[in-house]
N, C-alpha and C. Protein backbone atom coordinates (compact mmCIF):
# COMPACT_ATOMS: atom_id res chain seq x y z
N UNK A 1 -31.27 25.11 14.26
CA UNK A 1 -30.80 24.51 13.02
C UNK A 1 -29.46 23.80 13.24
N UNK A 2 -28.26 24.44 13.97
CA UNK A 2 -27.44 23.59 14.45
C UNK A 2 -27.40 22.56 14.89
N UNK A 3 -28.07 22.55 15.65
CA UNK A 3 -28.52 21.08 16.61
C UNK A 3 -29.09 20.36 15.39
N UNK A 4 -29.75 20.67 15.14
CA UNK A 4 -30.12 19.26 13.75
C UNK A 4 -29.32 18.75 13.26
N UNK A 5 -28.12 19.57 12.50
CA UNK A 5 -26.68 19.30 11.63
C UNK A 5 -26.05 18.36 13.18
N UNK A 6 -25.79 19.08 14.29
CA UNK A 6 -25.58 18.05 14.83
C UNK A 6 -25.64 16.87 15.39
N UNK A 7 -26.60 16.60 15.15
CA UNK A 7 -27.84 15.39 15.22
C UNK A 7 -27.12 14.44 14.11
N UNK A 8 -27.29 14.67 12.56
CA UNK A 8 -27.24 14.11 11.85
C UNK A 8 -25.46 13.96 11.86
N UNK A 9 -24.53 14.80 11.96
CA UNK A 9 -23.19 14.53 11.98
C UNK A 9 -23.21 13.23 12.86
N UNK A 10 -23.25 13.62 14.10
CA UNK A 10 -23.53 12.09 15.10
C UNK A 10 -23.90 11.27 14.51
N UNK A 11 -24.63 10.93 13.97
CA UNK A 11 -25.52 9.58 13.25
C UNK A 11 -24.76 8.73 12.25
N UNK A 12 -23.74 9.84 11.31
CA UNK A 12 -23.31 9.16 10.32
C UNK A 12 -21.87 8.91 10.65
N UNK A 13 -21.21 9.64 12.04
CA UNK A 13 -20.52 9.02 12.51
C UNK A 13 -20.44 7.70 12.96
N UNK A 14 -21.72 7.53 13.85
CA UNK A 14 -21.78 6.34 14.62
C UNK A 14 -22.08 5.24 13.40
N UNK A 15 -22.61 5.51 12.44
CA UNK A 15 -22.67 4.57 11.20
C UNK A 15 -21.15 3.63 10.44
N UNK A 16 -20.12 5.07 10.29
CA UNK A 16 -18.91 4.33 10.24
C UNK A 16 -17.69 4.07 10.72
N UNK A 17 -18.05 4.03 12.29
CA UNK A 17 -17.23 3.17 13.44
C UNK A 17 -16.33 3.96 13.91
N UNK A 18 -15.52 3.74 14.67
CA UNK A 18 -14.57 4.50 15.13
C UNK A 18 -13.62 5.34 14.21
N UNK A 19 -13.48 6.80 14.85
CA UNK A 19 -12.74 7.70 14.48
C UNK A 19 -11.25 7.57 14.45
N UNK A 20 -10.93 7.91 13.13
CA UNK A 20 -9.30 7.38 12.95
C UNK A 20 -8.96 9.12 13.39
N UNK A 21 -8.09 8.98 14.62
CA UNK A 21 -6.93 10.38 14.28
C UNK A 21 -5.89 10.50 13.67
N UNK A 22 -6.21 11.91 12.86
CA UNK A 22 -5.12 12.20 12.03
C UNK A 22 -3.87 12.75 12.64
N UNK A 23 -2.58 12.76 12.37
CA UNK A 23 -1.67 13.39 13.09
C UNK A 23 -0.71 13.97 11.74
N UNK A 24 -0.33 15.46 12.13
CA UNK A 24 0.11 15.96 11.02
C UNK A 24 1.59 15.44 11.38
N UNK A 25 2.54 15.40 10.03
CA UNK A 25 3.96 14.99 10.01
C UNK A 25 4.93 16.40 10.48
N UNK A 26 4.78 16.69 11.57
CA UNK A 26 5.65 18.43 11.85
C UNK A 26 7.22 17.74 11.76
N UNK A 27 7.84 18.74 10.89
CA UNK A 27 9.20 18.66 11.26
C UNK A 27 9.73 20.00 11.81
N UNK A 28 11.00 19.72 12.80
CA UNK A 28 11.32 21.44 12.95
C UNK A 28 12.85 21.25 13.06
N UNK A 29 13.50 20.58 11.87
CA UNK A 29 14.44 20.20 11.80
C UNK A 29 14.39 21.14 10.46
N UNK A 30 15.91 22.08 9.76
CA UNK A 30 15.70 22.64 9.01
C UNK A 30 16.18 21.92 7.75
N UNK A 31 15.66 22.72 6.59
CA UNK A 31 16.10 21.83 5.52
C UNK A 31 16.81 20.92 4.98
N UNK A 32 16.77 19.51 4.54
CA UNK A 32 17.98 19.35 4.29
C UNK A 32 19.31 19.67 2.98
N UNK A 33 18.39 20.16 2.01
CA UNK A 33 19.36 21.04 1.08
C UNK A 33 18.40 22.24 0.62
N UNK A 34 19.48 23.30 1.41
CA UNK A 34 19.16 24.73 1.28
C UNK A 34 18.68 24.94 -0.32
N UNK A 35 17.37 25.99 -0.16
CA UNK A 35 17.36 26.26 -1.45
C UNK A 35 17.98 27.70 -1.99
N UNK A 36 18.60 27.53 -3.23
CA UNK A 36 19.40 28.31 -3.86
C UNK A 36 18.96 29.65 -4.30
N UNK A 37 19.68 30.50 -4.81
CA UNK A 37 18.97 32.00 -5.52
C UNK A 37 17.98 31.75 -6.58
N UNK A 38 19.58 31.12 -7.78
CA UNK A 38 18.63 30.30 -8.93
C UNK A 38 17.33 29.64 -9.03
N UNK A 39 17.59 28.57 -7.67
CA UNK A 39 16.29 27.94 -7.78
C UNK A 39 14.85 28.78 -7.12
N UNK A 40 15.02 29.66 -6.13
CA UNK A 40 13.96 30.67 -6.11
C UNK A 40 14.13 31.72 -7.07
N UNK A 41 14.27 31.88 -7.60
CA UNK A 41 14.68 32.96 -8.53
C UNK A 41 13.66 32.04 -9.91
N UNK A 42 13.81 31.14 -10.49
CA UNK A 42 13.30 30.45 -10.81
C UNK A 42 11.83 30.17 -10.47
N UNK A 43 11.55 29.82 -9.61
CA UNK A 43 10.18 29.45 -8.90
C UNK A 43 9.28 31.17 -9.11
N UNK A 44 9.86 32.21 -8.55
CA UNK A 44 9.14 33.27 -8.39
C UNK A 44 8.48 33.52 -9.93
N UNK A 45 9.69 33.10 -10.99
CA UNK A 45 9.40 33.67 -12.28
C UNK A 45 7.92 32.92 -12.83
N UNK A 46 8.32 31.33 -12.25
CA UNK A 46 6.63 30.56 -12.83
C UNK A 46 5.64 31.09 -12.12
N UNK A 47 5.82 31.42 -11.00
CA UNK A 47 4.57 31.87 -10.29
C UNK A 47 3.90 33.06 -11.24
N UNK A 48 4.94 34.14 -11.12
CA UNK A 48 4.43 35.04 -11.45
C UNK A 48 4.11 35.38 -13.40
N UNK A 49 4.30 34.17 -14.30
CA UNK A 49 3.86 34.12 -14.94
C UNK A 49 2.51 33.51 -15.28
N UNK A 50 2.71 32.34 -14.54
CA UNK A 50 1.34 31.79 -14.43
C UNK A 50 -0.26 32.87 -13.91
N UNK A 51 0.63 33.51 -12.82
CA UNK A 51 -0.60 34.55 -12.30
C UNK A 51 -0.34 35.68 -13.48
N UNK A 52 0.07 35.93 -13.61
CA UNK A 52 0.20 37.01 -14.25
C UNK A 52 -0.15 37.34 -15.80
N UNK A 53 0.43 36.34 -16.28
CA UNK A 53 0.17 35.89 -17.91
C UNK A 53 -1.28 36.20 -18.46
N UNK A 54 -2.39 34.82 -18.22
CA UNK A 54 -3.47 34.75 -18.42
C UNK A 54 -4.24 36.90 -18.81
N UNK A 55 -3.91 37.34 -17.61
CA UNK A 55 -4.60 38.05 -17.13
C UNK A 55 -4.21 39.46 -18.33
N UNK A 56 -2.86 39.00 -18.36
CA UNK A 56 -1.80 40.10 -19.43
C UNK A 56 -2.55 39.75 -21.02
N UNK A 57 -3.07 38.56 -20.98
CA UNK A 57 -3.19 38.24 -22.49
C UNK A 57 -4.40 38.98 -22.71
N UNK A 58 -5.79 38.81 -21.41
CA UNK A 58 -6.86 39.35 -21.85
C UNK A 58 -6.70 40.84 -22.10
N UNK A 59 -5.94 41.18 -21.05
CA UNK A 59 -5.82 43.02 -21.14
C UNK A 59 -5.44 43.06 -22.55
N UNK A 60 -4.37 42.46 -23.31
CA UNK A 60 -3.99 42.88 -25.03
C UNK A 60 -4.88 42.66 -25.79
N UNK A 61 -5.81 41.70 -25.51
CA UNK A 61 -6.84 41.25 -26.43
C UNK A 61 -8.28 42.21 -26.06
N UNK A 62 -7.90 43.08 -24.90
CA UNK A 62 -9.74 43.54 -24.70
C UNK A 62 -10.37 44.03 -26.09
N UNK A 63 -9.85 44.70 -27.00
CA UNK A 63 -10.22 45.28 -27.87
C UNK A 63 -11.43 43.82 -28.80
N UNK A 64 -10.64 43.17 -28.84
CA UNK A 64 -11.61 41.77 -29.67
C UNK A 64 -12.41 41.29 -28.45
N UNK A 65 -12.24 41.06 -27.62
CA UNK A 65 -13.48 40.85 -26.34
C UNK A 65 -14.59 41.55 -26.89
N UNK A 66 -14.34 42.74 -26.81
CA UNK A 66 -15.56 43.67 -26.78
C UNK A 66 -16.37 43.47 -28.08
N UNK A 67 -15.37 43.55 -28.94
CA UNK A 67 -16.26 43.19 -30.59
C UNK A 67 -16.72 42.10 -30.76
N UNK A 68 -16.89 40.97 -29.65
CA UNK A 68 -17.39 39.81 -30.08
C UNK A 68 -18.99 39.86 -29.81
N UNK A 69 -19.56 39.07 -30.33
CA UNK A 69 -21.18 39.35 -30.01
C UNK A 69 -21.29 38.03 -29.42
């Protein structure tokens, strides 16, 4: 079954011409403005409302979940 998939990958390669390579942008130069307490301090709080929230609302509401038909 592989060989088939690779059969057909080949094919629709050779259909649209040469392969462009991608090259990722690495930097290993460090930041250029450090990030702050505030501003992670900040960031952690959206995260963890966003994950968190949704999930907090259903738990208060299970009671009407359940009574719905």
């Amino acid at each position: 079954m592989s060989g088939v998939l690779r059969g057909i990958l080949g094919a629709r390669s050779l259909l649209r011409g040469p392969a462009i390579t991608q090259r990722a942008g690495l930097v290993t130069k460090p930041a250029r403005d450090p990030v702050g307490p505030t501003e992670t301090a900040v960031g952690l709080t959206v995260f963890a409302v966003a994950i968190l929230g949704p999930s907090g609302w259903v738990l208060a509401n299970l009671e009407y979940y359940k009574k719905r038909e």
